[in-house]
Structure formats: C-alpha cells, structure tokens
Protein backbone atom coordinates (compact mmCIF):
# COMPACT_ATOMS: atom_id res chain seq x y z
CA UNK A 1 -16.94 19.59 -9.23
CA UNK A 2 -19.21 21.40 -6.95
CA UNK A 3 -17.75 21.80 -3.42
CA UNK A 4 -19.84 19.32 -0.66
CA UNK A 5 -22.09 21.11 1.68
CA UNK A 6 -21.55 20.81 5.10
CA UNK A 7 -19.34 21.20 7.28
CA UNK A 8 -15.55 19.63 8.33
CA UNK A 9 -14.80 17.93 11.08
CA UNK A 10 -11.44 19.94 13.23
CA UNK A 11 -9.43 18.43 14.02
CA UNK A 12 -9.84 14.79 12.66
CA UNK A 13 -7.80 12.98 10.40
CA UNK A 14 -8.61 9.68 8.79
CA UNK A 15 -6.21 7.62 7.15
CA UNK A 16 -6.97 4.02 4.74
CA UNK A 17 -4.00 1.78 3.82
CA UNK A 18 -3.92 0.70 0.21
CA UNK A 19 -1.48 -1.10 -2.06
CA UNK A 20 -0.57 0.29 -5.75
CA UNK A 21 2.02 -1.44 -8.07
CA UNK A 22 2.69 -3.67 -10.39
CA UNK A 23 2.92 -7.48 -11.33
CA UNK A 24 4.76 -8.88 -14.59
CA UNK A 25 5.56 -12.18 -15.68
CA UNK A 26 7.48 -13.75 -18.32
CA UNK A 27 5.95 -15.48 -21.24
CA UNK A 28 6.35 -19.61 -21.19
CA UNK A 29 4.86 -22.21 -23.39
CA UNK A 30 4.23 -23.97 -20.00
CA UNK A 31 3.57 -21.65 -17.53
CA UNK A 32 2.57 -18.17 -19.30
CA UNK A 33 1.56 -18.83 -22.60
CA UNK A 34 1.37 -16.04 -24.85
CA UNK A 35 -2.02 -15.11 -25.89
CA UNK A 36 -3.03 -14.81 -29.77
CA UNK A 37 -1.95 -11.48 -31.48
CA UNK A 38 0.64 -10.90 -28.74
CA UNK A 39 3.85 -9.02 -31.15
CA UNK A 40 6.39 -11.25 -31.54
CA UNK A 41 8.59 -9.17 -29.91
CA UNK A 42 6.64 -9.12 -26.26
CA UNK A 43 8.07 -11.05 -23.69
CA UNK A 44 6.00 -10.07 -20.46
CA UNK A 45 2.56 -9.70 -19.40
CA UNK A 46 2.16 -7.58 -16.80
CA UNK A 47 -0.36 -5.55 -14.65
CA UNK A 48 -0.64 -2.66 -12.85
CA UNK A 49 -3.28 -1.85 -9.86
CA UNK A 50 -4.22 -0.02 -6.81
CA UNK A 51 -6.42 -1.96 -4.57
CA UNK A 52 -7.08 -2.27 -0.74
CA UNK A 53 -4.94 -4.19 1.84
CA UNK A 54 -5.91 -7.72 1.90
CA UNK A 55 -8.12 -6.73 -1.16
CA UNK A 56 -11.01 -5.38 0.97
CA UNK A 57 -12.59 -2.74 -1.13
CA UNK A 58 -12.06 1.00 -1.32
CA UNK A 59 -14.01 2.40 -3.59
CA UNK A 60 -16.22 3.88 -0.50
CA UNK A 61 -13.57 6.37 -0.74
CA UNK A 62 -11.93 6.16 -4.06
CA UNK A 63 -13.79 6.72 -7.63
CA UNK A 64 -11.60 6.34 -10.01
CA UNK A 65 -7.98 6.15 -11.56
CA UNK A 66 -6.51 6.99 -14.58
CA UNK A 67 -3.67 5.17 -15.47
CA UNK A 68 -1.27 7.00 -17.59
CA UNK A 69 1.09 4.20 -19.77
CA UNK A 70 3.65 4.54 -22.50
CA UNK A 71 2.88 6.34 -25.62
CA UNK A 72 3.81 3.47 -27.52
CA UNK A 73 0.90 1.14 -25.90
CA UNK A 74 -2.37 1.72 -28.10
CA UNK A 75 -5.22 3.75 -25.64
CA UNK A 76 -1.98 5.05 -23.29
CA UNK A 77 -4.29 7.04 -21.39
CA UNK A 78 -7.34 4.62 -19.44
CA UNK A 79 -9.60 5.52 -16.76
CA UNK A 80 -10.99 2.69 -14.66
CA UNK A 81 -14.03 3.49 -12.84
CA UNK A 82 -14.40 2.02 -9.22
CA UNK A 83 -16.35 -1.61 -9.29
CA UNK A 84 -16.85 -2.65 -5.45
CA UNK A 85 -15.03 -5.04 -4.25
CA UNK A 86 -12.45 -5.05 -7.30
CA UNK A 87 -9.00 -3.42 -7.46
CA UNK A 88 -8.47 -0.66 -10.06
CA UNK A 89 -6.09 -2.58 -12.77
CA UNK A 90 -4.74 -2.50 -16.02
CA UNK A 91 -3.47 -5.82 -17.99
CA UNK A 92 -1.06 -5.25 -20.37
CA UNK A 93 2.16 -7.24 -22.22
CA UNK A 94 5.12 -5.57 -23.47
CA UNK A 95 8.82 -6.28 -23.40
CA UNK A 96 10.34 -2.49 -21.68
CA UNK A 97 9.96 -1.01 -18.46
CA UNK A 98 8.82 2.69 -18.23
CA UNK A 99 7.26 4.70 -15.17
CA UNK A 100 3.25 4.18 -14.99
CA UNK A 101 1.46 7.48 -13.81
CA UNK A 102 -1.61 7.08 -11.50
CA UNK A 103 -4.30 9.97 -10.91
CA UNK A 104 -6.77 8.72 -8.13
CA UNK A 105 -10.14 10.79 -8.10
CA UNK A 106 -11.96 10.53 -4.80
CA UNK A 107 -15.55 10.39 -3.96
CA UNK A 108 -17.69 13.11 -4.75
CA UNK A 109 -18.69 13.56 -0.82
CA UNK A 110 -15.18 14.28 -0.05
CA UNK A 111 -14.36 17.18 -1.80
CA UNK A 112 -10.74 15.98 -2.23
CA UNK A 113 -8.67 16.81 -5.40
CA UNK A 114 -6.88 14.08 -7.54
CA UNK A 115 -3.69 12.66 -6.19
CA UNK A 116 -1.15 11.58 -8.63
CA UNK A 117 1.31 8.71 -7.82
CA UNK A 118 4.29 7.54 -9.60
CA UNK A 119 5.38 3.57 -10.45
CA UNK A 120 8.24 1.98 -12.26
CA UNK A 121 7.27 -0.89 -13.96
CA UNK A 122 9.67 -4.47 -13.23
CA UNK A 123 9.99 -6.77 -15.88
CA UNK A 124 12.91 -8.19 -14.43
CA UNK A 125 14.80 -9.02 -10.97
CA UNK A 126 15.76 -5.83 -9.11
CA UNK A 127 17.29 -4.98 -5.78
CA UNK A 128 19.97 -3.08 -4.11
CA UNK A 129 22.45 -5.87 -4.61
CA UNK A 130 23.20 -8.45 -5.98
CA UNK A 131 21.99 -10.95 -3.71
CA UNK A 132 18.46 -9.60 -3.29
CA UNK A 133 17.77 -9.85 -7.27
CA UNK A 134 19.29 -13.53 -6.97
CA UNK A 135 16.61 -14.00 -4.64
CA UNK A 136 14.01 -12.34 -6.27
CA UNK A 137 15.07 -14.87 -9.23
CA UNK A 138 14.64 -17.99 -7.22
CA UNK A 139 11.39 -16.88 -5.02
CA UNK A 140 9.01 -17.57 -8.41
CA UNK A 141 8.41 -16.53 -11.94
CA UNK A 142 6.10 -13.20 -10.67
CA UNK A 143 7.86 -9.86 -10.69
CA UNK A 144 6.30 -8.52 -8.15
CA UNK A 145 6.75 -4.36 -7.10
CA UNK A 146 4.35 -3.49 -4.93
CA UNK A 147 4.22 -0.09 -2.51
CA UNK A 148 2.11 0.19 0.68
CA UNK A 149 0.23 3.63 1.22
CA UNK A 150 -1.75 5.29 3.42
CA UNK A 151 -4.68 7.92 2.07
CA UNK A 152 -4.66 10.37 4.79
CA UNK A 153 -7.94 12.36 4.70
CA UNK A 154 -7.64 15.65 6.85
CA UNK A 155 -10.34 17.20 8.82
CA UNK A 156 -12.72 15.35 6.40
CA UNK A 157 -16.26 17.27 5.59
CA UNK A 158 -18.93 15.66 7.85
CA UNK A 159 -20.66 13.35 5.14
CA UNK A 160 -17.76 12.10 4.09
CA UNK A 161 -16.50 11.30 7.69
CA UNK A 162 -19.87 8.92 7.90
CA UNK A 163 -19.02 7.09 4.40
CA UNK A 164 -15.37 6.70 5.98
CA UNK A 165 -16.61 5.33 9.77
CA UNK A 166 -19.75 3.33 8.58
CA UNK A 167 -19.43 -0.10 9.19
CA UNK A 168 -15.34 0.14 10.96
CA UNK A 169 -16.88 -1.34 14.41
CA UNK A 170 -18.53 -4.27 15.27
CA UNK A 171 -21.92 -4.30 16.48
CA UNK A 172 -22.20 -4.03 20.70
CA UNK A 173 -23.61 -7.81 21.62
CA UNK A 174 -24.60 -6.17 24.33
CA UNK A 175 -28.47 -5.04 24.58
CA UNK A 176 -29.47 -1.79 23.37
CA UNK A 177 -30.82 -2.98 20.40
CA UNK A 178 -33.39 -0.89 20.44
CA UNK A 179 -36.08 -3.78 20.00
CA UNK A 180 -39.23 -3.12 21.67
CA UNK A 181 -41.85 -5.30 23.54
CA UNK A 182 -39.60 -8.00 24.56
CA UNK A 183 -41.41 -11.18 22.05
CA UNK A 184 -39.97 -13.99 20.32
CA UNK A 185 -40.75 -12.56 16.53
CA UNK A 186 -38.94 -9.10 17.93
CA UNK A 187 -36.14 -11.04 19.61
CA UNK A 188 -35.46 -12.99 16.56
CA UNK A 189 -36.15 -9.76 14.25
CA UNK A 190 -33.43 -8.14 16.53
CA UNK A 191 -30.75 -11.06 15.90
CA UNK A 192 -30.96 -11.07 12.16
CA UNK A 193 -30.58 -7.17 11.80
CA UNK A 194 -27.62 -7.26 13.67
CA UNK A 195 -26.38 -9.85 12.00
CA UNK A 196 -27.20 -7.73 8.84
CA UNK A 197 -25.21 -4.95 10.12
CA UNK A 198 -21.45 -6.85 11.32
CA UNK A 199 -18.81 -4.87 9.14
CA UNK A 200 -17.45 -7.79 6.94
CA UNK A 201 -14.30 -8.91 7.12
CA UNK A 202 -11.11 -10.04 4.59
CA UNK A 203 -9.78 -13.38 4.81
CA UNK A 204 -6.94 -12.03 6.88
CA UNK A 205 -9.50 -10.30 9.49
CA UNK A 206 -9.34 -6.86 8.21
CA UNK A 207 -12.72 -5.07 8.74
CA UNK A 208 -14.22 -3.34 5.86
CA UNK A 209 -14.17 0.00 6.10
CA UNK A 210 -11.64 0.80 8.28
CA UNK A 211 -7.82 1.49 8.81
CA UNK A 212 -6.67 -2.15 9.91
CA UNK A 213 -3.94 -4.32 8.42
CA UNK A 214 -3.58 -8.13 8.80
CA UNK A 215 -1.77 -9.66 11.64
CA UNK A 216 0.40 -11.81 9.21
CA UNK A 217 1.41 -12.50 5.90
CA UNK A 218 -0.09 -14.96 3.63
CA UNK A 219 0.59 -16.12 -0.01
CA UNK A 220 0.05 -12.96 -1.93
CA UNK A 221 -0.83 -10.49 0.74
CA UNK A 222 2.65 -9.21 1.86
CA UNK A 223 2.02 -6.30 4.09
CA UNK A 224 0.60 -7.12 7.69
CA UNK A 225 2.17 -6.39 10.99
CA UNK A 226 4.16 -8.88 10.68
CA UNK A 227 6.12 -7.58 7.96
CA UNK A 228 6.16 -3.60 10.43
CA UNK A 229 7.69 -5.51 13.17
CA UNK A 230 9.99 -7.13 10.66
CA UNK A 231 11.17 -3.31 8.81
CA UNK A 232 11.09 -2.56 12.79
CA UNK A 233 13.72 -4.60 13.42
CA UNK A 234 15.81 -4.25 10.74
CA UNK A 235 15.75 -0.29 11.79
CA UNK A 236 16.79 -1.20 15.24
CA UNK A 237 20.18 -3.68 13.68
CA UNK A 238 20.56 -0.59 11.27
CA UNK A 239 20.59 1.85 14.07
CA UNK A 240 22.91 -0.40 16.30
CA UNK A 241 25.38 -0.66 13.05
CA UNK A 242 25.52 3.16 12.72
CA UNK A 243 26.16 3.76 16.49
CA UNK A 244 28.94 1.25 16.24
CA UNK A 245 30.46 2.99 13.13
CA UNK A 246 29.92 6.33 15.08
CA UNK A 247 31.99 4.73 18.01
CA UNK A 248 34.71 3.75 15.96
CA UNK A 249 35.29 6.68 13.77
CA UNK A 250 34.83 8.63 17.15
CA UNK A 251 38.28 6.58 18.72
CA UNK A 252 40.00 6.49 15.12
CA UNK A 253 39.66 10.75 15.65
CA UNK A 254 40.84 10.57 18.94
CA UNK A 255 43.72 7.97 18.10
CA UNK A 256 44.76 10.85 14.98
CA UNK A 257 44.55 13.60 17.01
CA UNK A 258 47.06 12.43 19.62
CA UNK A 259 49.20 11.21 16.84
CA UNK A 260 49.49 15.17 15.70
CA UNK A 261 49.76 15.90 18.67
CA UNK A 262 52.48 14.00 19.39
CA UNK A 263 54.54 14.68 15.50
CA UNK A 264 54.14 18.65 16.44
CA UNK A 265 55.47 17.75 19.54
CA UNK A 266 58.62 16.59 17.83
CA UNK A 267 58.45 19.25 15.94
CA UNK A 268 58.64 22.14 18.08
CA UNK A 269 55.55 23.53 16.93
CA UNK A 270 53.38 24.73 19.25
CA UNK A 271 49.74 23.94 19.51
C-alpha cells in the first residue's frame, strides 16, 4: 500500500473506543434450535465481532478484518470487508473453545499497518471464582465475552485527521451560517442544511464519529460510564483492602521483631 500524501499532524493523538469479542449460546429445541446440517456433535452457536460502542459505525476508520478460526472449521481463514453501519462478525457453531485471531486493516487515508488482536472463545460459564461463573449461569443462556478497546491513532496524517473529526461536533445554532441576503427561501434553505449536517447519534447518545461512550448501560450495551465509575470504585475498595493488609503485616513485623528481640535478650546474645 502506497504511503498517503500529506502531511501529519504533531503532536495529536486520536483515539475511537470499540468492542471485539465473542457471543455463544447453547443449542435448545426451545430457545436455540439447531439449524439443518448442524454435526450432531455441535452444541453451540456462537459469534465473534468487532464493532463500535453502542454499535455506531467505524468503518470511517476501519476497512477490514480477517478473522483467523480453528483449522478444523471449513474456510478458517475469512476476511470481512467493512459494510457501514454493521459490525465486522463471523457466525459460527461448534462444540470447543479455541483462541480467535483478529487482523484489523485500517483505511487507506491513514497509512496505519494491521493490528492483530487476540480472543478466547466462551462456550461455557467462566470467572475467577466460583461465584462469578454461578452468576454468569443464572444471568441468561448468552455467553457473553466481550473486551472494550480504544484505537489510538498517533499524530494522524492530515486527511485522515478530517475523516476522523468530520461530523464529532454539533452544528453552532448560533448564526454564521453563512446564508446570504437575509429571505425566507434562504432562511429556510439555511435550516434544512444544517439539519443535513447534525452528526447522528446512537440510541445511547453517542455521536458518530467521535470518541464518546454512553452515560449508562442498557440491555446489551455494557460499557458506558457507568460501568468506569463502577471498575472506579471497585479500584478504590481494592486499594483500601491492600493498605489495610499493608498495615497489618507492617504491626505483625513490628510485633516479631520485638519478640527476637526480646528471646536474644534471654539469650545473651547481643544485637
């Protein structure tokens, strides 16, 4: 690929959140029926993706992935080309869980080299302990391993910095318009274009084109600020829980110490 022309802008960095993972579900008569041809011996279907937060679209930035699967999966090796306003996925069924490897191609405007990303694929309940799989159990039939990301794009070339920006802000409702002659048709004219020209936003008020997250969760949209000040505040009880610990292995040191001091002591030796 030819390098861009142009030149970069110092000392700016961009970054876009985006979500890659996976999604598997067990196969019920009820619930998940499994499709014609399926082998007998498949218990899941299952999908893998990398999409936008709050599925806005990303492929102003991102052209493609290639999603690298088992060998044992017919076609192992796919490439999904960018569709706009559609996440990069994979469906799949199978009945083993193996690591999934991702190459994301950027843009030709950016000049950016493939990125390759890593993902275990969950067929079943997982956690740290045992009381986090239990509730992964009871929260629904969805397996659901998702990782939040941020593309960080540094001192991007100046094209690509106006693909990146386009369309991030509102529109000023203020005048400067630019409309000239002060009528009713160019009043009116004015309005619509820009009305035309408002950056769209997600169902959770994310602005296309730009580095936002929600404000909250919602049912299948898990990563907002809500869930930072949440992770926030579990590294604040962590950090309270360590300098505890510190404190008392700090006085259990102290409480040792003087009891060697004390045994030499009584036993002549000198310290």
């Amino acid at each position: 690929m030819a390098p861009p022309s142009g030149k970069r802008v110092k000392g700016t960095q961009i970054y876009r959140p985006f979500i890659y993972g996976t999604t598997a579900r067990p196969f019920d008569a009820d619930t998940n029926p499994k499709p014609p041809g399926v082998p007998d011996d498949h218990t899941h279907s299952w999908t893998v993706f990398v999409k936008g937060i709050d599925d806005v679209d990303i492929t102003y930035w991102l052209r493609r992935v290639q999603f690298k699967l088992h060998e044992s999966i017919p076609n192992h090796v796919r490439t999904i080309e960018g569709t706009k306003g559609k996440p990069f996925e994979i469906h799949e069924t199978g009945w083993g869980e193996f690591e999934i490897t991702m190459k994301l191609y950027y843009v030709a405007e950016s000049g950016e080299k493939p990125q390759t990303l890593y993902h275990h694929l969950r067929l079943h309940p997982y956690g740290r302990t045992e009381e986090e799989k239990e509730a992964m159990r009871l929260s629904g039939d969805d397996i659901i391993s998702w990782t939040y990301e941020e593309q960080i794009f540094n001192e991007p070339y100046d094209a690509f910095y106006d693909i990146l920006t386009s369309g991030a802000f509102p529109v000023s409702s203020g005048g400067g318009g630019g409309a000239k002659g002060g009528g009713k048709g160019g009043k009116s004219k004015d309005k619509d274009d820009q009305q035309a020209q408002q950056p769209q936003r997600s169902p959770g008020g994310v602005l296309d084109r730009s580095a936002m997250i929600p404000l909250t969760n919602r049912p299948g949209q898990p990563f907002s600020r809500e869930t930072e000040q949440v992770e926030i505040q579990k590294l604040k009880d962590a950090l309270v829980k360590v300098e505890e610990l510190t404190k008392q292995i700090a006085e259990d040191v102290q409480q040792k110490e003087a009891r060697l001091r004390g045994l030499r002591a009584d036993a002549g030796i000198k310290a």
